[in-house]
N, C-alpha and C. Protein backbone atom coordinates (compact mmCIF):
# COMPACT_ATOMS: atom_id res chain seq x y z
N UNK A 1 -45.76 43.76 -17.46
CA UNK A 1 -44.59 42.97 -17.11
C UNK A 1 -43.65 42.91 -18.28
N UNK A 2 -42.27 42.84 -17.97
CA UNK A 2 -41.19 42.66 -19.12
C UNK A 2 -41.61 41.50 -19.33
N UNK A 3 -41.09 40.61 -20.63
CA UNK A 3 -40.89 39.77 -21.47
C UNK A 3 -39.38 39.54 -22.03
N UNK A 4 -39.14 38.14 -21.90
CA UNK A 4 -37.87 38.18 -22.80
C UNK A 4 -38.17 36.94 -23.32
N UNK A 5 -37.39 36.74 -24.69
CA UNK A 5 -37.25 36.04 -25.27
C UNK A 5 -36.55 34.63 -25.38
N UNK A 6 -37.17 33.44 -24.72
CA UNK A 6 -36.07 32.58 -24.73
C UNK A 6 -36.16 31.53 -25.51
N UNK A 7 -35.35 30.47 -25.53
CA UNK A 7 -35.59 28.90 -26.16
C UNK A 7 -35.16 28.34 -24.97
N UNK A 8 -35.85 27.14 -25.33
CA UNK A 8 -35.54 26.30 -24.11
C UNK A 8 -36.19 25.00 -24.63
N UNK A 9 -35.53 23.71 -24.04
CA UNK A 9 -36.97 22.31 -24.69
C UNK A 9 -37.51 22.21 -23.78
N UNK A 10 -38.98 21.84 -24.63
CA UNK A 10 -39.59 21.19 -23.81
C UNK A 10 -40.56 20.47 -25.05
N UNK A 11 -40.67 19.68 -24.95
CA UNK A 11 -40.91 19.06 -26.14
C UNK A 11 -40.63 19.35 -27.37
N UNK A 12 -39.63 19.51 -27.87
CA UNK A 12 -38.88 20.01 -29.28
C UNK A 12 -38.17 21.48 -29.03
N UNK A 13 -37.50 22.00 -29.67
CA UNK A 13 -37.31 23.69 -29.73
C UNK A 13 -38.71 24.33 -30.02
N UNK A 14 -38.70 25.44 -29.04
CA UNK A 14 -39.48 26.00 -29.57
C UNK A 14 -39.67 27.81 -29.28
N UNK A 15 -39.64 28.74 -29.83
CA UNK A 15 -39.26 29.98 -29.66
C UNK A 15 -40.69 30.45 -28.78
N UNK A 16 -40.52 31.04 -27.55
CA UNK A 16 -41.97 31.34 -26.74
C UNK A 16 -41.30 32.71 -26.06
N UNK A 17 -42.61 33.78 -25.77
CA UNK A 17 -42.60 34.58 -24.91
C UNK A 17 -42.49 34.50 -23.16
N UNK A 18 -41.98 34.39 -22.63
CA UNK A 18 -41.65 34.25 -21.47
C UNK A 18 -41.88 35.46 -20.15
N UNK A 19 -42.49 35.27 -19.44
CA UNK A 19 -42.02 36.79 -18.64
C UNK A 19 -41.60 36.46 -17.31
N UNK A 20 -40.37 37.82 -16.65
CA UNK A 20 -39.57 37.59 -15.61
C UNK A 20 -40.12 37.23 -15.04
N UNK A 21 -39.95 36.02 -14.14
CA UNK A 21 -40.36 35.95 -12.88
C UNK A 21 -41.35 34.38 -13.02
N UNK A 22 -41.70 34.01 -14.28
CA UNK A 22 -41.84 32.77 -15.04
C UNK A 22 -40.95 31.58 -14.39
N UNK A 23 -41.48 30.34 -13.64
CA UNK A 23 -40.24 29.57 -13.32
C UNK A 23 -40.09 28.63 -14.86
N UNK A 24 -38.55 28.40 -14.95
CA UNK A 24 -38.07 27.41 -16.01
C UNK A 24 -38.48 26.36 -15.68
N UNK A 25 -38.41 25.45 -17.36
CA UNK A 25 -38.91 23.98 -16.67
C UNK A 25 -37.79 22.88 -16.40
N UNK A 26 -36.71 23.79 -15.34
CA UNK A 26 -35.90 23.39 -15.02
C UNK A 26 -35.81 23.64 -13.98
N UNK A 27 -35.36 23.01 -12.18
CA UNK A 27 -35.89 23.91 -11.17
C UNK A 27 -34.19 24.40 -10.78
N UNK A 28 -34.85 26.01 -10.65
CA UNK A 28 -33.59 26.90 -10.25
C UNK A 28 -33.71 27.49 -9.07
N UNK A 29 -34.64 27.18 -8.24
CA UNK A 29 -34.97 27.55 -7.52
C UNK A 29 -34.10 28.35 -6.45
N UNK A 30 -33.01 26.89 -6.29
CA UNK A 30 -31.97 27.18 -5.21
C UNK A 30 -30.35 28.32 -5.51
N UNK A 31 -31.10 28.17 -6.81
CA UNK A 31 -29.78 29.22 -7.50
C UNK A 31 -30.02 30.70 -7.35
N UNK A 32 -28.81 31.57 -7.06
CA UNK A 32 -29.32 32.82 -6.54
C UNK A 32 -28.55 34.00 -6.61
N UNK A 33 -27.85 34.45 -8.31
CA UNK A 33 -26.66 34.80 -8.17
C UNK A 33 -26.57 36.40 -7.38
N UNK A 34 -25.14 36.16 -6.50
CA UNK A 34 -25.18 37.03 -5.28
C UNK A 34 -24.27 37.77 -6.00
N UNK A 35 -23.54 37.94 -7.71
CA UNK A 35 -22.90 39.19 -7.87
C UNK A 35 -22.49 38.62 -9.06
N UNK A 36 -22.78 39.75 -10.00
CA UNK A 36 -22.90 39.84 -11.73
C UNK A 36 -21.77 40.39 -12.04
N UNK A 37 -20.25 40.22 -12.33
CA UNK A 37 -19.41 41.60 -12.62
C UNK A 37 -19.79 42.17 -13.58
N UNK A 38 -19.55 43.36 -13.87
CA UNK A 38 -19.78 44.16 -14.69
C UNK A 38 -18.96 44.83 -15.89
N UNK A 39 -17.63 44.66 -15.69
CA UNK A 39 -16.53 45.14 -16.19
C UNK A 39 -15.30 44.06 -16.01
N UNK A 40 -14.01 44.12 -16.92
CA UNK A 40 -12.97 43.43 -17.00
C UNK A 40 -12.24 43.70 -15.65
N UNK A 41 -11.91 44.63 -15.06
CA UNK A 41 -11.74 44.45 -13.50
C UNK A 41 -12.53 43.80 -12.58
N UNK A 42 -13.68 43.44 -12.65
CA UNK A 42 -14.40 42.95 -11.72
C UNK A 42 -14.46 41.30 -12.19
N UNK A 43 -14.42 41.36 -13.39
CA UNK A 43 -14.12 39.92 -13.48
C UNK A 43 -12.91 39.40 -13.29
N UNK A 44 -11.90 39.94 -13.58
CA UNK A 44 -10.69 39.60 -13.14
C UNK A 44 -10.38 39.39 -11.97
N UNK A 45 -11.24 40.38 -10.85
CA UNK A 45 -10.87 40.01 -9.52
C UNK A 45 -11.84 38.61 -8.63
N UNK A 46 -12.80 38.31 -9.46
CA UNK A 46 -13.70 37.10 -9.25
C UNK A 46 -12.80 36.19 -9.72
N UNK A 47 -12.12 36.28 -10.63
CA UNK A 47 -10.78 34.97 -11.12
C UNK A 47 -10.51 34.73 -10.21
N UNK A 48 -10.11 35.75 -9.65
CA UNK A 48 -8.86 35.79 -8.58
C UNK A 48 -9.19 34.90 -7.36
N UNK A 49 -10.45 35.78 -7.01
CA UNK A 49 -10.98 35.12 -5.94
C UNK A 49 -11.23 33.29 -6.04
N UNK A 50 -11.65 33.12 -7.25
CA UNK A 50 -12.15 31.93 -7.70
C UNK A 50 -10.63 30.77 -7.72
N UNK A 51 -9.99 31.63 -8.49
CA UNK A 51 -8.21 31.28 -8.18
C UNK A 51 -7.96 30.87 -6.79
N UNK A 52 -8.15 31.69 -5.63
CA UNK A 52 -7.30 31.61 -4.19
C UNK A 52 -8.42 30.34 -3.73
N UNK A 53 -9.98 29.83 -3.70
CA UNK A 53 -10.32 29.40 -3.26
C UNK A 53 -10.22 27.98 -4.14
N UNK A 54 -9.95 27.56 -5.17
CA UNK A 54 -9.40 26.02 -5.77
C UNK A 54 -8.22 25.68 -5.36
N UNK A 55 -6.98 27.02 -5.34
CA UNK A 55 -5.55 26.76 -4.40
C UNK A 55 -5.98 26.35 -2.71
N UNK A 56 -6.72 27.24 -2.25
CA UNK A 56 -7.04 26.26 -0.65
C UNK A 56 -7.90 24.99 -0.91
N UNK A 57 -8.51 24.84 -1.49
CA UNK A 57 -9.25 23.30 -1.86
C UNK A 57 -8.45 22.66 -1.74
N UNK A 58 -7.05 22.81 -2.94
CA UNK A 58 -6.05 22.32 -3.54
C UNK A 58 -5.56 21.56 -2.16
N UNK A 59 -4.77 22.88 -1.57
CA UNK A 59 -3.71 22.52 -0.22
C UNK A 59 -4.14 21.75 0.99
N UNK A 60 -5.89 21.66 1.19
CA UNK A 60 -6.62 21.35 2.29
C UNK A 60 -6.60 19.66 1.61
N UNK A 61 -6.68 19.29 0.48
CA UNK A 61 -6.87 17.97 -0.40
C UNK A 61 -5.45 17.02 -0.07
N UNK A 62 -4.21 18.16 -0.55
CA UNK A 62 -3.47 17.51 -0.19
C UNK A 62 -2.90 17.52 1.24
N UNK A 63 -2.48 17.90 2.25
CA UNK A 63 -2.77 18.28 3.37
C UNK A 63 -3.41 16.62 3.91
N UNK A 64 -4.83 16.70 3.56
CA UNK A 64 -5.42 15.60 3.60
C UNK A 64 -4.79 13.92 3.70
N UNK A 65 -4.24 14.48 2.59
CA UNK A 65 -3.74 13.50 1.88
C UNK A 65 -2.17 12.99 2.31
N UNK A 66 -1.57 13.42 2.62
CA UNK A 66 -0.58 13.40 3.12
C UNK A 66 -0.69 12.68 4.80
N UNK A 67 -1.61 13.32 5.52
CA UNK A 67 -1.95 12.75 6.94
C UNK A 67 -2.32 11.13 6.57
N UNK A 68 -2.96 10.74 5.38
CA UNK A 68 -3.92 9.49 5.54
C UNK A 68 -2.76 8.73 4.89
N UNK A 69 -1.48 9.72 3.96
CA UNK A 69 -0.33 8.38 3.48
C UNK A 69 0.25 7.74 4.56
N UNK A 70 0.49 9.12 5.99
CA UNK A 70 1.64 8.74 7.03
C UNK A 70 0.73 7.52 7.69
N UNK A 71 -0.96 7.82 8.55
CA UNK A 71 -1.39 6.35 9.13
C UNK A 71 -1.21 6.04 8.35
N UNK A 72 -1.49 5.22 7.28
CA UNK A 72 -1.35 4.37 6.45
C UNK A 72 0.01 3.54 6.47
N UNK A 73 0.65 4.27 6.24
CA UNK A 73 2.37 3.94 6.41
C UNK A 73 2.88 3.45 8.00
N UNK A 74 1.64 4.51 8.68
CA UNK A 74 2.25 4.01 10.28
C UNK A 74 2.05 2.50 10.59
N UNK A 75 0.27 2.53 10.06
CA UNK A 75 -0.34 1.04 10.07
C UNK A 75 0.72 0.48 9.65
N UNK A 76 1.12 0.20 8.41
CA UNK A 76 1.72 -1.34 7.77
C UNK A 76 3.02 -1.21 8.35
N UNK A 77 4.00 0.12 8.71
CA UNK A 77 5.09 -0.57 9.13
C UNK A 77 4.94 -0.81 10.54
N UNK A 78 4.09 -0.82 11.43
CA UNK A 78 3.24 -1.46 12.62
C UNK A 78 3.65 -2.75 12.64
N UNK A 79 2.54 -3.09 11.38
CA UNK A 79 1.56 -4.12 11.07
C UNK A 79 3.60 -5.29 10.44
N UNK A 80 4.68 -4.88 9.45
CA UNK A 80 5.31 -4.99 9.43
C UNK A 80 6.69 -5.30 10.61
N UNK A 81 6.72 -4.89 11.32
CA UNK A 81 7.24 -4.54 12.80
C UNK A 81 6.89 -6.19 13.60
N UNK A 82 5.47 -5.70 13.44
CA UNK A 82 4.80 -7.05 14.51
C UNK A 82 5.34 -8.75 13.73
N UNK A 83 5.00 -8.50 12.40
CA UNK A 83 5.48 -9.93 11.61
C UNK A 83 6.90 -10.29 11.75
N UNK A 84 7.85 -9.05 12.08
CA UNK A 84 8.99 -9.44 11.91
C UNK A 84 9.67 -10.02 13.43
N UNK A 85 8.72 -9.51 13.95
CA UNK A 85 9.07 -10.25 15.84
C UNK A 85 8.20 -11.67 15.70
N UNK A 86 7.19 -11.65 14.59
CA UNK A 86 7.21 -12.83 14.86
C UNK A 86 7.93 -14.27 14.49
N UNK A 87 8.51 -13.79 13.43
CA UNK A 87 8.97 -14.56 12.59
C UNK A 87 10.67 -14.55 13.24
N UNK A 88 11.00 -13.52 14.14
CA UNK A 88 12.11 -14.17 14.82
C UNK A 88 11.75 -14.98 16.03
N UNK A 89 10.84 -14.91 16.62
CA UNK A 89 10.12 -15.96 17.74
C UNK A 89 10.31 -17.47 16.61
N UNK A 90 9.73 -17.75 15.56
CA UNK A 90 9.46 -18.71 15.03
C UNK A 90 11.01 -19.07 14.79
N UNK A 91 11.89 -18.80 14.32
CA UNK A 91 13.34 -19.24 13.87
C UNK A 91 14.28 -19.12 15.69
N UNK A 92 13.39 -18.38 16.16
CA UNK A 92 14.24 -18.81 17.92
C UNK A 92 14.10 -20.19 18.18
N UNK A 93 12.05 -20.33 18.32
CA UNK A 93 12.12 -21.81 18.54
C UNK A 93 12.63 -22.69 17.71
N UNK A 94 12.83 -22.67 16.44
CA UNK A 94 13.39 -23.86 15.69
C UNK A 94 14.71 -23.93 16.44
N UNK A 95 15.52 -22.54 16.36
CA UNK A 95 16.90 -22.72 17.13
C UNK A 95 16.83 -23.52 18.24
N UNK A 96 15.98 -23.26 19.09
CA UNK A 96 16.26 -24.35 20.27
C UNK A 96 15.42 -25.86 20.51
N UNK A 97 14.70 -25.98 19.06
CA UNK A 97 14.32 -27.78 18.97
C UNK A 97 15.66 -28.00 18.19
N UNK A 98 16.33 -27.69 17.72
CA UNK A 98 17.25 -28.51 16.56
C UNK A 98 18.52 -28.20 17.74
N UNK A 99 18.89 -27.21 18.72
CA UNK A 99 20.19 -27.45 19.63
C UNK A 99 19.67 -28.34 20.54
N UNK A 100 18.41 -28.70 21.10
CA UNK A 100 17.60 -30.22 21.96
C UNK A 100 18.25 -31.26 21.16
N UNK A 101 17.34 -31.03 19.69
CA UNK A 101 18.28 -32.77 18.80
C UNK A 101 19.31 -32.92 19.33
N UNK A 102 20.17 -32.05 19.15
CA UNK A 102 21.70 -32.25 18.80
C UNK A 102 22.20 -32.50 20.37
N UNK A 103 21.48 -31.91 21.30
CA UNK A 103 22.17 -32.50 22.76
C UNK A 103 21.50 -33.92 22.85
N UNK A 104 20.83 -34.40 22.61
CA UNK A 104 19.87 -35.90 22.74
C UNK A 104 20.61 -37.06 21.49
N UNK A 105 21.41 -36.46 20.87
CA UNK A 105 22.71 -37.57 20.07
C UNK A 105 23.04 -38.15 20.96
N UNK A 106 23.33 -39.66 20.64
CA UNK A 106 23.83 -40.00 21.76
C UNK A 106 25.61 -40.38 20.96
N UNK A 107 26.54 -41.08 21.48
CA UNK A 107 27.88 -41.61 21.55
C UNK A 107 28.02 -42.25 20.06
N UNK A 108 26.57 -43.16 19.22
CA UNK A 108 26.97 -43.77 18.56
C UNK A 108 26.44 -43.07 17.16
N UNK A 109 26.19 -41.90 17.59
CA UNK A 109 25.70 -41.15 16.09
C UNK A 109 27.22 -40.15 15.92
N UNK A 110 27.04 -40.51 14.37
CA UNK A 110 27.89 -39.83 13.66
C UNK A 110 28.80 -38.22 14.45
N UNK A 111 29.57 -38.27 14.19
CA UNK A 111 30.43 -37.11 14.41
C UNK A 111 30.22 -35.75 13.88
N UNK A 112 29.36 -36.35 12.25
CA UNK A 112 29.81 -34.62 11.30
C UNK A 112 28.11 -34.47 11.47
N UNK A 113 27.30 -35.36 12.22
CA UNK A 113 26.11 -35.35 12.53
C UNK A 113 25.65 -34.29 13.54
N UNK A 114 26.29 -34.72 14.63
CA UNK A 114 26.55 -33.49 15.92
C UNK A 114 27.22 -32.04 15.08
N UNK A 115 28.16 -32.13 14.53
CA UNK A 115 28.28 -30.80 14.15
C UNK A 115 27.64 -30.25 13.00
N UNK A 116 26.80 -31.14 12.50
CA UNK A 116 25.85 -30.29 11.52
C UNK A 116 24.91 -29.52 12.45
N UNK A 117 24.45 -30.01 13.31
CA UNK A 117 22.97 -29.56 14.35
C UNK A 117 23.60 -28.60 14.85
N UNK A 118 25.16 -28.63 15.85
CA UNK A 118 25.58 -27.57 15.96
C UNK A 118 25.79 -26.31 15.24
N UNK A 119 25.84 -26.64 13.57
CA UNK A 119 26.47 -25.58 12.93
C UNK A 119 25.28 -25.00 12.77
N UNK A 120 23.84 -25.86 12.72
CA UNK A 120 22.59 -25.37 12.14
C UNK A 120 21.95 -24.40 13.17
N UNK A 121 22.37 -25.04 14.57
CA UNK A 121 21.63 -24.20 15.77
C UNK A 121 22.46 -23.03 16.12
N UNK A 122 23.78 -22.94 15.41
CA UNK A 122 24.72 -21.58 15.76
C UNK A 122 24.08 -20.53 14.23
N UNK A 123 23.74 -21.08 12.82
CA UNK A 123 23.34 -20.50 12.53
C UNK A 123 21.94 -19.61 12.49
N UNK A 124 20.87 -20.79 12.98
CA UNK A 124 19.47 -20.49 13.33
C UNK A 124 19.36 -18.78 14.39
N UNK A 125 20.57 -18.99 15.29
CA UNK A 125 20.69 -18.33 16.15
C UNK A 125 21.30 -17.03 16.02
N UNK A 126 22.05 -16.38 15.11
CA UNK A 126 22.20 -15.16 14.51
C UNK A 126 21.25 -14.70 13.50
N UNK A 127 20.73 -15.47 13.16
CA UNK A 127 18.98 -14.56 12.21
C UNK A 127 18.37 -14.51 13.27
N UNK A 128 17.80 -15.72 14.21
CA UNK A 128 17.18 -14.58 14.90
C UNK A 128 17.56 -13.80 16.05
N UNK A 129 18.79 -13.49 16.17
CA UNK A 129 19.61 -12.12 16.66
C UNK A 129 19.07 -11.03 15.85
N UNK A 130 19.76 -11.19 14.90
CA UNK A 130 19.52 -10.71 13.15
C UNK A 130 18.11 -9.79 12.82
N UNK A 131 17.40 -10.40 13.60
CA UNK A 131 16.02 -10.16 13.50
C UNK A 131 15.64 -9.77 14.70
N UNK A 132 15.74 -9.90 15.67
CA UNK A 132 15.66 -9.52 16.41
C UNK A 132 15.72 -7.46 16.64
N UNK A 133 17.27 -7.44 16.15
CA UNK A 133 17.68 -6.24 16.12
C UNK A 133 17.17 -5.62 14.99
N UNK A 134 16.74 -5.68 13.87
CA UNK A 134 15.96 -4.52 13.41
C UNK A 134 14.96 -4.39 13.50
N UNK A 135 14.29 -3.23 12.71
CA UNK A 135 12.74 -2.85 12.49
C UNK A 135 12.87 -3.47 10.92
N UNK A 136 11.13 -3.19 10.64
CA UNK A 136 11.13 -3.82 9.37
C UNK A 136 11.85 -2.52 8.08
N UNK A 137 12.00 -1.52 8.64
CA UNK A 137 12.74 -0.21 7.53
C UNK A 137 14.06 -0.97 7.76
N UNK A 138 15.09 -1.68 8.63
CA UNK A 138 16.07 -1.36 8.65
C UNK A 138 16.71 -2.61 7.95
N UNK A 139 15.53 -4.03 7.92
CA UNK A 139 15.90 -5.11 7.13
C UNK A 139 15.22 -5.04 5.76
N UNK A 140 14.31 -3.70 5.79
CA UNK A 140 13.63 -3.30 3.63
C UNK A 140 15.71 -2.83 3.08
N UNK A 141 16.36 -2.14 3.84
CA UNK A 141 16.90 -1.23 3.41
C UNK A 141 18.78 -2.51 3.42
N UNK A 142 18.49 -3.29 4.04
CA UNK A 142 19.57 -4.58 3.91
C UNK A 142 19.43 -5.50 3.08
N UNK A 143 18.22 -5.80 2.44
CA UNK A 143 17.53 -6.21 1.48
C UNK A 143 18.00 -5.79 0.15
N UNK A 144 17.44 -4.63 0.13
CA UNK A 144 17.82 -3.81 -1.01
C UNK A 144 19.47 -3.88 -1.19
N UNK A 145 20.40 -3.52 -0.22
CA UNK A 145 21.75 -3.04 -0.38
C UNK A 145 22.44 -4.70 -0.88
N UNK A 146 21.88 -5.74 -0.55
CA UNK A 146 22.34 -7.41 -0.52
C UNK A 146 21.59 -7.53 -2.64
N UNK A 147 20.56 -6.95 -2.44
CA UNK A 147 19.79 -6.63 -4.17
C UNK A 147 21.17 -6.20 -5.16
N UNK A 148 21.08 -4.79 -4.30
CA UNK A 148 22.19 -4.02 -5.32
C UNK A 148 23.36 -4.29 -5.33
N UNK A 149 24.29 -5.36 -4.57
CA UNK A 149 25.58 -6.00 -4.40
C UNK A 149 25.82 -6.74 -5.25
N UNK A 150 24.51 -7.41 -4.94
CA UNK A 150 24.40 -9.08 -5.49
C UNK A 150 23.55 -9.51 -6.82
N UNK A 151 23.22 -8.83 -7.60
CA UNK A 151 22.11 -8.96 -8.02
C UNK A 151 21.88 -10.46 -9.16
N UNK A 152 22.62 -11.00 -9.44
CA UNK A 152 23.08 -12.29 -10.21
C UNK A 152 23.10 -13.51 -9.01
N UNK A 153 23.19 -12.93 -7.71
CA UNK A 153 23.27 -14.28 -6.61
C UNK A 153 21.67 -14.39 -6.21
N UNK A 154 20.84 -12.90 -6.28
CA UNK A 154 19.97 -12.60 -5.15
C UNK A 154 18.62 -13.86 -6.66
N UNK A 155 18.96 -13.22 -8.31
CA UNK A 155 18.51 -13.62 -9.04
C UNK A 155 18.63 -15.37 -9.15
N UNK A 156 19.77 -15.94 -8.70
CA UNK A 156 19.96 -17.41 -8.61
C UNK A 156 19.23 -17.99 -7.54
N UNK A 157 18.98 -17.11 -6.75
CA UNK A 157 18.54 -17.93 -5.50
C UNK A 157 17.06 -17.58 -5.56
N UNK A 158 16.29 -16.61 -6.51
CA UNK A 158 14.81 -16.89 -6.89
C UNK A 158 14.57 -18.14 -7.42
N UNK A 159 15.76 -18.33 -8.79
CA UNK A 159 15.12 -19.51 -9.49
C UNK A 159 15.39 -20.68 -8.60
N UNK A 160 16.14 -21.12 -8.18
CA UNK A 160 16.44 -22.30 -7.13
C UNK A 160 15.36 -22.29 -6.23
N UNK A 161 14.63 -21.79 -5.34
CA UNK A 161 13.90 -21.14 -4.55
C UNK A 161 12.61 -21.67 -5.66
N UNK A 162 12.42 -20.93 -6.74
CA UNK A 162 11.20 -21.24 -7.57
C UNK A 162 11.10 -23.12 -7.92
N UNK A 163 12.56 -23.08 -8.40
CA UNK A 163 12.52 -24.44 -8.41
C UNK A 163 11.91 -25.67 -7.81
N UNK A 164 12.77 -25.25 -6.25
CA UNK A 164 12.44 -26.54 -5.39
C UNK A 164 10.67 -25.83 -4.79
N UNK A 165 10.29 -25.25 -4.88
CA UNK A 165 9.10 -25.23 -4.67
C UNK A 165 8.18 -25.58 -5.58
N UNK A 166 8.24 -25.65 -6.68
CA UNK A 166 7.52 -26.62 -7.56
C UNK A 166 8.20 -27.71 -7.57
N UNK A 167 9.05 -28.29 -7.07
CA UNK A 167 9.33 -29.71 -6.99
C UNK A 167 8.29 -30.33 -5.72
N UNK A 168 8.35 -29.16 -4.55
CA UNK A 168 7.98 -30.11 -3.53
C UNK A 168 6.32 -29.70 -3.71
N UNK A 169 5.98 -29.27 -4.41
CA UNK A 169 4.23 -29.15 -4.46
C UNK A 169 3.68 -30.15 -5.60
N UNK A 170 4.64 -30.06 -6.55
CA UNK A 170 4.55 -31.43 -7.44
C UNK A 170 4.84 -33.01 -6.44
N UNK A 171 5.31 -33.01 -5.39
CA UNK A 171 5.48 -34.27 -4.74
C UNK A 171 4.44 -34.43 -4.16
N UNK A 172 3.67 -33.02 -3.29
CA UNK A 172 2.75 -33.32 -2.40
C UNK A 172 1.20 -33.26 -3.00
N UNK A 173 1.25 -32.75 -4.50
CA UNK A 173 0.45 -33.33 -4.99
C UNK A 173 0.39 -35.08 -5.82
N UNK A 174 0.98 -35.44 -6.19
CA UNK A 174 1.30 -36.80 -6.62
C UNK A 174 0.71 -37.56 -5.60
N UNK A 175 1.19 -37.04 -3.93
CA UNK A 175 0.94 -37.97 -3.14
C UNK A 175 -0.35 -37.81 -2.45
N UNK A 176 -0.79 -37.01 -2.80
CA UNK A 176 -2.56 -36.44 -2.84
C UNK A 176 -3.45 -37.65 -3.44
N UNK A 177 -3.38 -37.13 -4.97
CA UNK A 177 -3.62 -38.24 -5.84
C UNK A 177 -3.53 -39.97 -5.56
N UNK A 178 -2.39 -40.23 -4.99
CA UNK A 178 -1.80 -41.41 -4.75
C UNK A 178 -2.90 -42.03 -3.55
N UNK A 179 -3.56 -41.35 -3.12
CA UNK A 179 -3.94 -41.78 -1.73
C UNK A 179 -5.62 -41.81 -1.64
């Protein structure tokens, strides 16, 4: 039988005679190479090959990937879509408890009283028009354009906004405490 010479560990280095057909004490069992090139053309064309099949990996990955951004995207602007019908349902009904108030005034309430409720239930009532009529892409993209107009008003009305919301969570905790 041939012999070749290998190293390998197995408990330290150690230089041993080996012969073909010897299993390693590593199991290779399942390994089985189906083609050795022999020359710089033949390896070059195994590149190649090796090349075209990481580019289809590549394209099948992204491919992939691309299908799972669009559900994904389909989901939330769905999922977006549905919140925004709901949230004009929710500002409908306020519209029509606050135009009830305002018809249930009677003769001896204030004047600029009735037309506040009026002005509030004529405004309640174009958001949710407002809302009504878009999708959620078409109020991301009115958003943005009211951003890029405004951007010193859109910034005033965070902090005001930040403001009175720590005012009124500072009240409703106090009155937590208080009780």
């Amino acid at each position: 039988m041939n012999t070749q010479e290998t190293k390998y560990q197995q408990n330290g280095s150690q230089n041993s005679k080996v012969e073909l057909g010897t299993p390693l004490p590593h199991d290779t069992s399942d390994f089985t190479p189906h083609y050795i090139p022999q020359d710089e053309s033949q390896v070059e064309e195994a590149a190649n090959k090796g090349t075209a099949v990481v580019d289809k990996v590549k394209d099948t990955v992204k491919e992939r990937g691309q299908e799972l951004m669009e559900k994904t995207g389909t989901r939330v602007k769905d999922e977006a879509d549905r919140g925004l019908h709901a949230a004009s349902s929710q500002v409908r009904n306020l519209q029509r408890a606050v135009d009830s108030a305002g018809n249930r005034l009677n003769e001896q309430q204030p004047e600029s009283l009735k037309t506040g409720t009026s002005t509030l239930s004529d405004g309640l009532e174009k958001v949710a028009s407002y809302l009504e009529s878009k999708d959620s892409e078409e109020l991301l993209e009115d958003v943005r354009g009211v951003v890029r107009d405004h951007p010193a008003m859109v910034a005033g009305g965070l902090v005001l906004t930040g403001f009175l919301m720590g005012r009124i969570l500072r009240v409703g905790e106090s009155s937590r405490t208080a009780a």
